[in-house]
C-alpha atoms as a PDB file:
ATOM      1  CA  UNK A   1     -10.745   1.168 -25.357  1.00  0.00           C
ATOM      2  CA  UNK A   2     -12.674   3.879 -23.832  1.00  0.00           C
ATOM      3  CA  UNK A   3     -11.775   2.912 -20.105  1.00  0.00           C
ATOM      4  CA  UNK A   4      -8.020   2.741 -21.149  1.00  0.00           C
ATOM      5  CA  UNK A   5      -8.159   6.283 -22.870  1.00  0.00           C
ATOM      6  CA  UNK A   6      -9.972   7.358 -19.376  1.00  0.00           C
ATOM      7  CA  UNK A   7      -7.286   5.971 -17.308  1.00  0.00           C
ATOM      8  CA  UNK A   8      -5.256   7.561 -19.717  1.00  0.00           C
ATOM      9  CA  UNK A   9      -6.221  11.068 -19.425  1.00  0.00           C
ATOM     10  CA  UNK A  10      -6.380  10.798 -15.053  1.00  0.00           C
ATOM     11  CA  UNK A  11      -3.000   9.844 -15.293  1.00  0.00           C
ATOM     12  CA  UNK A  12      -2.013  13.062 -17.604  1.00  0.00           C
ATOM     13  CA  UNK A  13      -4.350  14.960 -14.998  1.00  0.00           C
ATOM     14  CA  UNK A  14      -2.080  13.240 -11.547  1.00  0.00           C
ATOM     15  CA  UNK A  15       0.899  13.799 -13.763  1.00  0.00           C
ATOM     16  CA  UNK A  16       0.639  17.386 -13.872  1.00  0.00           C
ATOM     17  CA  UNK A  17      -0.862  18.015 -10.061  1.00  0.00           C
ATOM     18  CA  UNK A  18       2.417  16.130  -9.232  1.00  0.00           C
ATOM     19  CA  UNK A  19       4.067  18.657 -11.168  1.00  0.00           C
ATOM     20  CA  UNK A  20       2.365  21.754  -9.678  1.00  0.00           C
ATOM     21  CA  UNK A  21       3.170  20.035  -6.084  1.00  0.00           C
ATOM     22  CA  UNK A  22       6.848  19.711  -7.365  1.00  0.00           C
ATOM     23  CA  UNK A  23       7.233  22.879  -8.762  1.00  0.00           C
ATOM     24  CA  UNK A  24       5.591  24.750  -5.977  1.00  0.00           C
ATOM     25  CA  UNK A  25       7.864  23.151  -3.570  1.00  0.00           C
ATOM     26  CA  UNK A  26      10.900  23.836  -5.153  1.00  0.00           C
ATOM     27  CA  UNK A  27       9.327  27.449  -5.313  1.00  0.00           C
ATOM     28  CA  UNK A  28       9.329  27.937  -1.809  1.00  0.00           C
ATOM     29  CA  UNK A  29      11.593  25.985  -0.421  1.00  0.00           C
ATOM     30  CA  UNK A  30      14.355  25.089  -3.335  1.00  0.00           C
ATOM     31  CA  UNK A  31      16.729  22.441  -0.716  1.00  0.00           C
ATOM     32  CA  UNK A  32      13.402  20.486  -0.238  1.00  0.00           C
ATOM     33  CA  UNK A  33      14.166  19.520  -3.937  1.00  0.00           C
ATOM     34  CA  UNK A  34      17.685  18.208  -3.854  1.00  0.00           C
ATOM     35  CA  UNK A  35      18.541  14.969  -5.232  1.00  0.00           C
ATOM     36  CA  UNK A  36      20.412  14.037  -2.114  1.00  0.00           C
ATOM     37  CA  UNK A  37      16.683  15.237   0.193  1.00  0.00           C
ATOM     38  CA  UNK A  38      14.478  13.556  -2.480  1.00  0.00           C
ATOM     39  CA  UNK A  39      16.299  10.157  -2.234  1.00  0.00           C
ATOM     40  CA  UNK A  40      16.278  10.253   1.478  1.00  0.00           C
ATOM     41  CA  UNK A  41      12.827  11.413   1.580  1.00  0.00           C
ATOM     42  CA  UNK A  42      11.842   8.318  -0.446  1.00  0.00           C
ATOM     43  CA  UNK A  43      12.362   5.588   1.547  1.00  0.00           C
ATOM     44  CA  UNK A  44       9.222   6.852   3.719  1.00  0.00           C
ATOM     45  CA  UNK A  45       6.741   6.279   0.526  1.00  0.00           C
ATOM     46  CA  UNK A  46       8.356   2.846   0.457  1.00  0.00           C
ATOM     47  CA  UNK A  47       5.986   1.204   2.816  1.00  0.00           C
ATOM     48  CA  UNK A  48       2.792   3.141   1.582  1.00  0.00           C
ATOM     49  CA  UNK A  49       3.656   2.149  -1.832  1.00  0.00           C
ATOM     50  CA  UNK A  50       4.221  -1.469  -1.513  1.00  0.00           C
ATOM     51  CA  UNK A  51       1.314  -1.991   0.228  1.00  0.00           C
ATOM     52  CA  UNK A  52      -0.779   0.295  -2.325  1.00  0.00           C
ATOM     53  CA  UNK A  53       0.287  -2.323  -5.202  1.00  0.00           C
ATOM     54  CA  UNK A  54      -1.885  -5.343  -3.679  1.00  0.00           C
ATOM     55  CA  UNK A  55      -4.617  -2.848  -2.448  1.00  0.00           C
ATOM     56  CA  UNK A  56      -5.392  -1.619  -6.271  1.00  0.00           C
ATOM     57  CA  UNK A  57      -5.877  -5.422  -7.059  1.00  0.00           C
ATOM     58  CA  UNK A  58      -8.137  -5.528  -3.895  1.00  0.00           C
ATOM     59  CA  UNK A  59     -10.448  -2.540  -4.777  1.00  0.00           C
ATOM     60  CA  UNK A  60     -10.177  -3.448  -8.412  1.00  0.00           C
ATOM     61  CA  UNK A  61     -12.255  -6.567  -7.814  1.00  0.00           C
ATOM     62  CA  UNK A  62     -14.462  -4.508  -5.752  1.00  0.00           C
ATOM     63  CA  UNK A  63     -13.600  -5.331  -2.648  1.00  0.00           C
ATOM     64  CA  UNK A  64     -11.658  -3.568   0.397  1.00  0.00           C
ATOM     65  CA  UNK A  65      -9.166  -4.211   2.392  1.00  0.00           C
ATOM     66  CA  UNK A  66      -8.619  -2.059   6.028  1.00  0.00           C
ATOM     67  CA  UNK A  67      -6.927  -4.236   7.733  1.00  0.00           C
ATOM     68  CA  UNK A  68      -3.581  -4.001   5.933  1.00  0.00           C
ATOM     69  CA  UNK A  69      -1.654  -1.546   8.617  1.00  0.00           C
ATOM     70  CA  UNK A  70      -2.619  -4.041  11.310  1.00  0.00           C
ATOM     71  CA  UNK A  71      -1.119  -6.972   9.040  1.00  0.00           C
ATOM     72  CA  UNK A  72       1.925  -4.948   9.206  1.00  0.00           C
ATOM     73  CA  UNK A  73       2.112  -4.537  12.190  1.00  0.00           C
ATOM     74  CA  UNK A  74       1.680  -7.789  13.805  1.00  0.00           C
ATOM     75  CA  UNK A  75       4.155  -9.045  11.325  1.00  0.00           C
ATOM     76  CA  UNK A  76       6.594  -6.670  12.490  1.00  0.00           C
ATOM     77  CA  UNK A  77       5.901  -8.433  16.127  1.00  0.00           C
ATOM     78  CA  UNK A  78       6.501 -11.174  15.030  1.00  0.00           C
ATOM     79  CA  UNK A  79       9.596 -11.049  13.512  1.00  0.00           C
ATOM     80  CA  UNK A  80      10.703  -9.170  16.247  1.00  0.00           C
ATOM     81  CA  UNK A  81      10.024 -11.243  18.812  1.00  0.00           C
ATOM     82  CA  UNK A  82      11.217 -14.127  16.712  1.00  0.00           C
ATOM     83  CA  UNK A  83      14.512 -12.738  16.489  1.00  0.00           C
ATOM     84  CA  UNK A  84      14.592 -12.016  19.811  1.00  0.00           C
ATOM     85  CA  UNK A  85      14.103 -15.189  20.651  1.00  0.00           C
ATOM     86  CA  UNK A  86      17.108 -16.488  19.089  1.00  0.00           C
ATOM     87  CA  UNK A  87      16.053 -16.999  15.456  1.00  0.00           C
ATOM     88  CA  UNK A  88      18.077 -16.307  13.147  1.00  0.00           C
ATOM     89  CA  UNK A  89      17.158 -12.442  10.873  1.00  0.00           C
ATOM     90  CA  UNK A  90      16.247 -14.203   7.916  1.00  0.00           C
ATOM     91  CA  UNK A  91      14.361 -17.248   9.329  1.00  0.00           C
ATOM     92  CA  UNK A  92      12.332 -14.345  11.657  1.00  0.00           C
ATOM     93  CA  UNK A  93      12.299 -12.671   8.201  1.00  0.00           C
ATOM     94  CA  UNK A  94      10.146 -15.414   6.762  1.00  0.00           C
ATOM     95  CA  UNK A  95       7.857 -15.806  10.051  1.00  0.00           C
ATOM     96  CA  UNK A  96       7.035 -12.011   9.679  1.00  0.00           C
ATOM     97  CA  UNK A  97       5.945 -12.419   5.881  1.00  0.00           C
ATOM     98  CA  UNK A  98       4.213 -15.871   6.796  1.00  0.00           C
ATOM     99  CA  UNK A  99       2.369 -14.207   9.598  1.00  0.00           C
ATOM    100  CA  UNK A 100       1.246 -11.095   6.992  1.00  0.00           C
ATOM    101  CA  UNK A 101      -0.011 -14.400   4.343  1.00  0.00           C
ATOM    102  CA  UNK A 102      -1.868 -16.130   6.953  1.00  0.00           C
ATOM    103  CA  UNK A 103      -3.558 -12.846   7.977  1.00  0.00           C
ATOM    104  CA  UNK A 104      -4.472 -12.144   4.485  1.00  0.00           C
ATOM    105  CA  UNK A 105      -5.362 -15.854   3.911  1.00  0.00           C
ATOM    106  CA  UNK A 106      -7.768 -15.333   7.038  1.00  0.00           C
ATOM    107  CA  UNK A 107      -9.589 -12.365   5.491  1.00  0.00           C
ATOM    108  CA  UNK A 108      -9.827 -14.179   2.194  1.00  0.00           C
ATOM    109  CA  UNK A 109     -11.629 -17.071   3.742  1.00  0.00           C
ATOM    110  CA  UNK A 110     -13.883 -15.116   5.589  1.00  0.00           C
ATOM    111  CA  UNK A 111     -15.069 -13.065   2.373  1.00  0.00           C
ATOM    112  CA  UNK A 112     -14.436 -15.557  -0.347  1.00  0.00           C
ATOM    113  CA  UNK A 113     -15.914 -18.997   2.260  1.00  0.00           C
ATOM    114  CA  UNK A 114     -18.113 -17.727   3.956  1.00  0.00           C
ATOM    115  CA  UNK A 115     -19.282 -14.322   1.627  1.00  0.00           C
ATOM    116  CA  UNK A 116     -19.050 -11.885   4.587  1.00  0.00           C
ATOM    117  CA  UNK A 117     -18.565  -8.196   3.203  1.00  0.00           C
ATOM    118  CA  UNK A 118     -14.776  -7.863   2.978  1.00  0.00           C
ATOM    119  CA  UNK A 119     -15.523  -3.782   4.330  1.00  0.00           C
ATOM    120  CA  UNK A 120     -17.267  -6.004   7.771  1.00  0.00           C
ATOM    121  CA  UNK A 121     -14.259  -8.571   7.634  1.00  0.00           C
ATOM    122  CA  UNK A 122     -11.465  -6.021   7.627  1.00  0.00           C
ATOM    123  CA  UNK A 123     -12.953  -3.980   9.377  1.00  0.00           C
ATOM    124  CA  UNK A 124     -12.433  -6.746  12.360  1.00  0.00           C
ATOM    125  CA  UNK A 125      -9.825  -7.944  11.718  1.00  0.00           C
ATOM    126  CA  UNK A 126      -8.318  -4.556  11.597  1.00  0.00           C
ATOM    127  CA  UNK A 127      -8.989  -4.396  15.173  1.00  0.00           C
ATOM    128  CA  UNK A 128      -7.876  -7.696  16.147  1.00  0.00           C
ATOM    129  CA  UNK A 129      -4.617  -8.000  14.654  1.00  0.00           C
ATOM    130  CA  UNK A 130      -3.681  -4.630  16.084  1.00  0.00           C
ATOM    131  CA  UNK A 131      -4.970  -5.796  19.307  1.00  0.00           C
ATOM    132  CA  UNK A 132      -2.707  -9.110  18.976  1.00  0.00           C
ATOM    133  CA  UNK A 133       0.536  -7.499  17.991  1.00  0.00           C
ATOM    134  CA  UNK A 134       0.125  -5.325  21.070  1.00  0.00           C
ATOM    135  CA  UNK A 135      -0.790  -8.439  23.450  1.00  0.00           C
ATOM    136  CA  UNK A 136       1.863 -10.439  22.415  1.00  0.00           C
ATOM    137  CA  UNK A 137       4.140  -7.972  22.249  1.00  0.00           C
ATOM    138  CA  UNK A 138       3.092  -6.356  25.816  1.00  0.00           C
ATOM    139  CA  UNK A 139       3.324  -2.962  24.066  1.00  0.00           C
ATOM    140  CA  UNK A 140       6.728  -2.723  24.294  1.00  0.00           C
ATOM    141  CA  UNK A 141       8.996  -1.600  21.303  1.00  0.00           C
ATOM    142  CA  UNK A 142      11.988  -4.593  20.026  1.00  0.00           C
ATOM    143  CA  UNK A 143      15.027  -3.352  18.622  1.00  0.00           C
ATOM    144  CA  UNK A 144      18.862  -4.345  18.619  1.00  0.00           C
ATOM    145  CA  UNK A 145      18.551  -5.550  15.401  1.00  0.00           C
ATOM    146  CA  UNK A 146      22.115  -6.814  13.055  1.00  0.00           C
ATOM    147  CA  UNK A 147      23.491  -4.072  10.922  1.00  0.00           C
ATOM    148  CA  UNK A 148      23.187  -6.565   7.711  1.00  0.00           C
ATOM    149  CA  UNK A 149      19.241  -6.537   8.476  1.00  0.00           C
ATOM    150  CA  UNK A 150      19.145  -2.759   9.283  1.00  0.00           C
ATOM    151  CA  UNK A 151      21.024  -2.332   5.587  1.00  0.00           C
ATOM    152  CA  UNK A 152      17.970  -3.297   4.172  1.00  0.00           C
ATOM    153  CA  UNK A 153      16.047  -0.103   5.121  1.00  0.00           C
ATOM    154  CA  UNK A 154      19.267   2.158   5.478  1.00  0.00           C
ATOM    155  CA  UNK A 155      21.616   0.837   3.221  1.00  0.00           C
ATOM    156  CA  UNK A 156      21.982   2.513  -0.655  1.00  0.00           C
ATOM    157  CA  UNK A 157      24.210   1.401  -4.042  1.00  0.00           C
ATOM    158  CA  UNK A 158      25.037   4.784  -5.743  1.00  0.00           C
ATOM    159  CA  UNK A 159      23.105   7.047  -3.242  1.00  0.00           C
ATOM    160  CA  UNK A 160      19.901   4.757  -4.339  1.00  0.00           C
ATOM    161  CA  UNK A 161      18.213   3.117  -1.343  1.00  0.00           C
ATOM    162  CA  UNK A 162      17.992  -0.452  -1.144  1.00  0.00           C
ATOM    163  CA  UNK A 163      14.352  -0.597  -0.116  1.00  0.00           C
ATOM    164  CA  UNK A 164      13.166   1.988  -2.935  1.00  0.00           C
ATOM    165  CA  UNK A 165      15.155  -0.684  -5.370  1.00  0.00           C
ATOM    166  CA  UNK A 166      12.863  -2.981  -3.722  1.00  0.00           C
ATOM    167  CA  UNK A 167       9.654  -0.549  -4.503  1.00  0.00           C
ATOM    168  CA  UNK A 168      10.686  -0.379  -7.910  1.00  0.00           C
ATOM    169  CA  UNK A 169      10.785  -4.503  -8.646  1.00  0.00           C
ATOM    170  CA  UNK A 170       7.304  -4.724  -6.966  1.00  0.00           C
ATOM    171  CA  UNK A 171       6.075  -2.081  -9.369  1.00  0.00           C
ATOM    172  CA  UNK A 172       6.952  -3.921 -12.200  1.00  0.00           C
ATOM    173  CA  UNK A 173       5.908  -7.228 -11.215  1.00  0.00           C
ATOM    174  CA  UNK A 174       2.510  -5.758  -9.967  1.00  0.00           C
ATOM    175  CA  UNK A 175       2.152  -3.509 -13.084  1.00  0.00           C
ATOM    176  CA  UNK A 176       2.934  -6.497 -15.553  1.00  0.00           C
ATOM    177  CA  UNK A 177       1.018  -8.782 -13.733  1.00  0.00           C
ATOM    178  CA  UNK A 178      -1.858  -6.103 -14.200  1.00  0.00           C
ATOM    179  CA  UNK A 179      -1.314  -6.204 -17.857  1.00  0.00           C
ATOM    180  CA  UNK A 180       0.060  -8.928 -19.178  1.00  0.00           C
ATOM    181  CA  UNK A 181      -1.563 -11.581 -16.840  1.00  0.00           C
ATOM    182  CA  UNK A 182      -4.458 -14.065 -17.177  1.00  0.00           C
ATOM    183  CA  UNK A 183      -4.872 -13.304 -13.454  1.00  0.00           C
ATOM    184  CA  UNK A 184      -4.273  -9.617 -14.097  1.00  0.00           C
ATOM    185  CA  UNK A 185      -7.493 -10.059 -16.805  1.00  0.00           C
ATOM    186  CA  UNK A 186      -9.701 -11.673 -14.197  1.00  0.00           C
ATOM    187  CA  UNK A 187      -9.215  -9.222 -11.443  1.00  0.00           C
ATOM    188  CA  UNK A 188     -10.432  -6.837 -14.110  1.00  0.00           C
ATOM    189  CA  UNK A 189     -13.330  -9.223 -15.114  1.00  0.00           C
ATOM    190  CA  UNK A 190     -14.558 -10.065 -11.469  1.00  0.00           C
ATOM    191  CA  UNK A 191     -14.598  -6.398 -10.741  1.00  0.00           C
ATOM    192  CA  UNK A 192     -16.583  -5.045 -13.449  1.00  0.00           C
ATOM    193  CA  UNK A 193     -19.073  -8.169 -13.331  1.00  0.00           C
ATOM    194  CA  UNK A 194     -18.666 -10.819 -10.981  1.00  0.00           C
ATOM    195  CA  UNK A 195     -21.814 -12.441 -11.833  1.00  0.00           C
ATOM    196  CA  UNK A 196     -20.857 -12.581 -15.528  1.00  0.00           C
ATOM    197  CA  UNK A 197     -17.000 -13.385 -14.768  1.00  0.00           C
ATOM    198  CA  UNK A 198     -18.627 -16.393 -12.798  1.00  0.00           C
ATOM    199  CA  UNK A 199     -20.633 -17.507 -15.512  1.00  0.00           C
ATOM    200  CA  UNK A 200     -17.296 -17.563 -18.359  1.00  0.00           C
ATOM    201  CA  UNK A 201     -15.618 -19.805 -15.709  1.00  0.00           C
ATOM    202  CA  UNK A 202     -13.745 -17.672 -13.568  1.00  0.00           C
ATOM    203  CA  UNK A 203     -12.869 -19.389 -10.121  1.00  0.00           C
ATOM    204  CA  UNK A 204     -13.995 -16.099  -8.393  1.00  0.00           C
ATOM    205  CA  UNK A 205     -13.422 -17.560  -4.268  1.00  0.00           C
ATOM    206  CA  UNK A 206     -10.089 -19.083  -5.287  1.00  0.00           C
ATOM    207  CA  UNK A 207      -9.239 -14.965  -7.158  1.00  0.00           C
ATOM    208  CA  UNK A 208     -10.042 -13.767  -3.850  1.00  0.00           C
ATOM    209  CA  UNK A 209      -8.369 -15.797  -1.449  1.00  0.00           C
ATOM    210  CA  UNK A 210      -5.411 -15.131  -3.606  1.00  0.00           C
ATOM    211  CA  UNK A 211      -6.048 -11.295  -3.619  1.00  0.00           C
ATOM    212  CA  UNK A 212      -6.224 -11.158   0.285  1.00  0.00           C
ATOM    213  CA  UNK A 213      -3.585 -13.196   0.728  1.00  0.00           C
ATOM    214  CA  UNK A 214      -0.815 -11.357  -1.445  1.00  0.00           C
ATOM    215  CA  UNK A 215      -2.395  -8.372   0.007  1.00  0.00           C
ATOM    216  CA  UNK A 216      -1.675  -9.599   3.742  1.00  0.00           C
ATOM    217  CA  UNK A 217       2.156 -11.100   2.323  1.00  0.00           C
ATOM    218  CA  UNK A 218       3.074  -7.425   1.020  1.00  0.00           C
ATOM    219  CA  UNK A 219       1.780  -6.284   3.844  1.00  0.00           C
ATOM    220  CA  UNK A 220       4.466  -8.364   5.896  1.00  0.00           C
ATOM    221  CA  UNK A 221       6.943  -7.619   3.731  1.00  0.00           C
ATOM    222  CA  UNK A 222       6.319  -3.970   4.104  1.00  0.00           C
ATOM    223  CA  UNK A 223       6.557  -4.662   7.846  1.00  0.00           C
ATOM    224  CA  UNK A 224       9.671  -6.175   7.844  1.00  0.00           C
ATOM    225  CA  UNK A 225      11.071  -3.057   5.655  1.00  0.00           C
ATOM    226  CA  UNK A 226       9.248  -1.192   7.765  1.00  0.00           C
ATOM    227  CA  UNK A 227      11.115  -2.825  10.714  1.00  0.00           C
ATOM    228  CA  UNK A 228      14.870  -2.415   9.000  1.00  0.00           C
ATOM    229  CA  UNK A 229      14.735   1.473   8.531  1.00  0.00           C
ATOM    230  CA  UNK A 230      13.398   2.333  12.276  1.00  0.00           C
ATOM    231  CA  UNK A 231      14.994  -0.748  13.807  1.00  0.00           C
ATOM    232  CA  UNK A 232      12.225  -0.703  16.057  1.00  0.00           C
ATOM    233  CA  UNK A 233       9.348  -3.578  15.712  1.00  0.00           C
ATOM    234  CA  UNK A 234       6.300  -2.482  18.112  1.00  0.00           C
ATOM    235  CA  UNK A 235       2.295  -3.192  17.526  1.00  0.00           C
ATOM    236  CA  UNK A 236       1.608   0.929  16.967  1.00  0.00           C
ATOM    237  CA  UNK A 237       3.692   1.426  13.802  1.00  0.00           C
ATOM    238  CA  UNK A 238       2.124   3.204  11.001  1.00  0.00           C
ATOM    239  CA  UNK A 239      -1.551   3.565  12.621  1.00  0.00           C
ATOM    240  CA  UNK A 240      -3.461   5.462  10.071  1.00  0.00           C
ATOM    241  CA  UNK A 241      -1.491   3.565   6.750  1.00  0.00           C
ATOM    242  CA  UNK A 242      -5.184   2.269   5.716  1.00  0.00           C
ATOM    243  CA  UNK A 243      -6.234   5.933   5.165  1.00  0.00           C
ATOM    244  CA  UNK A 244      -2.932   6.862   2.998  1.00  0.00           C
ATOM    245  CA  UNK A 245      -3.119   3.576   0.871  1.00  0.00           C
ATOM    246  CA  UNK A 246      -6.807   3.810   0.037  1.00  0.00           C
ATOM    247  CA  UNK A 247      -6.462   7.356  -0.650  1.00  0.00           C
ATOM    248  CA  UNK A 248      -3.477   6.501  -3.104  1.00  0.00           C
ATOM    249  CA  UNK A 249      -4.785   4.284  -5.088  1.00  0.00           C
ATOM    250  CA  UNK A 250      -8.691   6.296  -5.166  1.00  0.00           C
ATOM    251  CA  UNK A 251      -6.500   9.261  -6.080  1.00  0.00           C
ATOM    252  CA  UNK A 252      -4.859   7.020  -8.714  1.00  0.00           C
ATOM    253  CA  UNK A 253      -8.052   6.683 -10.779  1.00  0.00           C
ATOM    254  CA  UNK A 254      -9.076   3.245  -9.805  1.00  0.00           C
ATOM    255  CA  UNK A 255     -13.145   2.983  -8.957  1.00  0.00           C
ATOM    256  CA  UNK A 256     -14.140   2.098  -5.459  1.00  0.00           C
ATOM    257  CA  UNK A 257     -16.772  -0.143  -7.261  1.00  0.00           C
ATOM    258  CA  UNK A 258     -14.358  -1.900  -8.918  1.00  0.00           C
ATOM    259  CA  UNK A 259     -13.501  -2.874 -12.947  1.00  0.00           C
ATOM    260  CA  UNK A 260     -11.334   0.326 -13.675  1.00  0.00           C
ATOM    261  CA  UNK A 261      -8.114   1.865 -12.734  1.00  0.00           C
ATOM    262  CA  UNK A 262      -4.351   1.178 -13.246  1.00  0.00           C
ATOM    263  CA  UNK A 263      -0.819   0.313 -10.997  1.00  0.00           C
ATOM    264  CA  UNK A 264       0.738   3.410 -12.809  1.00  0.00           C
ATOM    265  CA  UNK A 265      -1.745   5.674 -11.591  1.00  0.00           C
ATOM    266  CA  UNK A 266      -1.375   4.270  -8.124  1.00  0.00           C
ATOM    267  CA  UNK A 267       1.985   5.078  -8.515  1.00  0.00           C
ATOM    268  CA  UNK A 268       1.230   8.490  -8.905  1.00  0.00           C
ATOM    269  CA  UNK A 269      -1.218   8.825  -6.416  1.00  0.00           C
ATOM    270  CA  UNK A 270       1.442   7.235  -3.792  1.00  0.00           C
ATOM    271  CA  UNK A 271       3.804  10.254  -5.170  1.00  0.00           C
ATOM    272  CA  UNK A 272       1.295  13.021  -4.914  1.00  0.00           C
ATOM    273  CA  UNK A 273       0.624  12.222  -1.505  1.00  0.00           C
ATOM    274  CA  UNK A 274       4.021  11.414  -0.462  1.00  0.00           C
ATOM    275  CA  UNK A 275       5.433  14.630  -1.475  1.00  0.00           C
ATOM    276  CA  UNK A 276       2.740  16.581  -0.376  1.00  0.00           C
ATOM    277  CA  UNK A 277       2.754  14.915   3.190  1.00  0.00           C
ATOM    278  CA  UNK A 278       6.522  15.173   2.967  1.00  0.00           C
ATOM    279  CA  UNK A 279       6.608  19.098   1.635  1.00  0.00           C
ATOM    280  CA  UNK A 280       3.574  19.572   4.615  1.00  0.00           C
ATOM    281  CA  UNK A 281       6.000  18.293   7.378  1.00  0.00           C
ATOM    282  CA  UNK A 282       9.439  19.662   5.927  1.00  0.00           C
ATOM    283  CA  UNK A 283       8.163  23.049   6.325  1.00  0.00           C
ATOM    284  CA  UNK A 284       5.391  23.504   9.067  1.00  0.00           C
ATOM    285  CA  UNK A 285       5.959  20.502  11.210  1.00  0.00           C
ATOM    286  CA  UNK A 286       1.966  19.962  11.691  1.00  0.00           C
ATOM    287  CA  UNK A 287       0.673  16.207  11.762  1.00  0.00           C
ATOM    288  CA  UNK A 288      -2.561  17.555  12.530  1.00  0.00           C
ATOM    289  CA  UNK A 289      -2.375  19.561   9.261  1.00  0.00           C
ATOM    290  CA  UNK A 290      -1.078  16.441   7.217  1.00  0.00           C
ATOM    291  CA  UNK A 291      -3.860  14.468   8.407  1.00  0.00           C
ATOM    292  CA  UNK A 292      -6.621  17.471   7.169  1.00  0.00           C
ATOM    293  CA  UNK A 293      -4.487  17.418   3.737  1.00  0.00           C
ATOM    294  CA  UNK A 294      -4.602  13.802   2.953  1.00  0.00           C
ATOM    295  CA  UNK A 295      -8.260  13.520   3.932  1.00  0.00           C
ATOM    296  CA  UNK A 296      -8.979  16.963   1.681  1.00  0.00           C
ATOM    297  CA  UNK A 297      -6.893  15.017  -1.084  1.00  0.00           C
ATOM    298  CA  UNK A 298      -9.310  11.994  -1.328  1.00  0.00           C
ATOM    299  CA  UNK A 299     -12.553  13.949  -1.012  1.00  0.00           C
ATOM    300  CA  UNK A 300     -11.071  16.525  -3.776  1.00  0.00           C
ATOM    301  CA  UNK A 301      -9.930  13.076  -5.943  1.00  0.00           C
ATOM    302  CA  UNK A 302     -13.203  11.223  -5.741  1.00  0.00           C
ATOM    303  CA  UNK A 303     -15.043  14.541  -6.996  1.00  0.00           C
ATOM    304  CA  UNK A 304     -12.523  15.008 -10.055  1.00  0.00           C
ATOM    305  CA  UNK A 305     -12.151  11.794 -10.665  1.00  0.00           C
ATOM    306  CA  UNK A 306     -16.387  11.735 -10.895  1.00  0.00           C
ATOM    307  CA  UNK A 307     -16.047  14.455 -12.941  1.00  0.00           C
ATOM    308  CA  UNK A 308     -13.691  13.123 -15.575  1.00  0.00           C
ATOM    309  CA  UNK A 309     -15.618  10.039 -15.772  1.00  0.00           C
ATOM    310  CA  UNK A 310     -18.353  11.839 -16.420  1.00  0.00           C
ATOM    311  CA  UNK A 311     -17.432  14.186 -18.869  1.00  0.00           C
ATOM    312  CA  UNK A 312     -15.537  10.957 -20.508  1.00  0.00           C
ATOM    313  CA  UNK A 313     -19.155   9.443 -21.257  1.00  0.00           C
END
């Protein structure tokens, strides 16, 4: 009860910074808050907050997971070069989310099998599936892509985009699972006390392999979305998406050592940093200054977070 009423009260606290980072935008510059500039501006969170969904599962059983931009990445390679090769969209569809599993299934292996560190496994494999998509791919960018595929990331129904609908569902399923789930329970269980979560029966290798592996599939879906709204598949997309997605869901309340935290808070911490990167951009045009921010954002979110915890007990 007293960890739900302390999730509780972080999300009141992102709640209102997202408000003050709302309000303050619309302060200075008021088009930067149109409906019609929001909803377009939203389909560039979509990829950081897929991926964000599987990640607070990851770091709520205490583990880590840096490798999931280079996941993405090589899935987008794939499919590309699938459908390049005269595979149909959908069936190069499936090879790019296949190719995200299997690269999630690897890292799951490695720190479930053999107990390697999941921080020293990623942290490989982070190089070597970037290093892969750009061998096989020769680091050269695939596009010509069908308009039915490209709908996916540039299509809307009522001035909604199809791949925030998309967002949205994976919220929900992640956030019920979270809740409402015996494997929701466990994650929960394995992160607070593995040794103890071990000893009521938990199959803690089999959680994992399953953790890494959904985390490498939403990875390749996010690719493949990722792929649609660019129409571009090439090894360097999204190069620094580890650093936004670990941020977000730190930010979001959940504890780096695992046990605590929440998909709704994620959610916020996606938006805080989304419109804040977005706001950042809109009106200086600095990626050097978006990098500082987001990296200011986790240190400052670690400390409050720290704080509230502490002040909690």
């Amino acid at each position: 009860m007293k960890l739900l009423s302390l999730a509780r009260r972080w999300e009141t606290v992102l709640a209102a910074v997202l408000a003050i980072v709302l309000g303050t935008a619309a302060w200075l510059d008021p088009a930067f808050m149109a409906l019609s500039t929001q909803l377009e501006l939203s389909t560039h969170a979509v990829e950081l907050l897929i991926v964000a969904l599987p990640m607070t599962f990851v770091i709520l059983s205490g583990g880590i997971d840096l490798s999931v931009g280079s996941s993405l990445a090589l899935a987008a390679v794939i499919f590309g070069l699938s459908y390049e090769a005269g595979a149909p969209v959908w069936a190069a569809s499936v090879l790019g989310v296949l190719t995200g599993s299997l690269c999630g299934i690897v890292n799951g292996a490695f720190i479930a099998g053999a107990r390697v560190h999941p921080l020293i496994v990623t942290l490989a494999t982070l190089a070597a599936y970037r290093g892969l998509a750009e061998g096989i791919s020769l680091g050269r960018p695939i596009s010509g892509f069908p308009d039915r595929f490209l709908a996916i990331g540039e299509g809307s129904v009522g001035g909604v985009p199809y791949s925030l609908l998309i967002a949205v569902a994976a919220v929900l399923a992640f956030a019920l699972t979270s809740t409402r789930t015996v494997f929701g329970r466990r994650v929960y269980a394995i992160g607070s006390n593995e040794i103890a979560a071990r000893y009521a029966g938990v199959p803690i290798a089999r959680m994992k392999l399953w953790l890494y592996g959904i985390a490498g599939t939403v990875a390749g879906l996010a690719g493949i979305i990722h792929v649609a709204r660019r129409n571009t598949a090439k090894a360097d997309v999204l190069p620094q998406v580890e650093l936004d997605v670990i941020t977000a869901v730190v930010l979001g309340g959940t504890s780096i050592f695992g046990g605590r935290g929440s998909v709704v808070g994620t959610v916020l911490g996606v938006l805080v940093i989304h419109e804040v990167r977005e706001f950042v951009g809109w009106r200086w045009q600095r990626d050097e200054l978006i990098l500082v921010v987001v990296g200011s954002i986790l240190i400052v979110s670690v400390l409050a977070h720290n704080l509230v915890a502490r002040r909690a007990r």
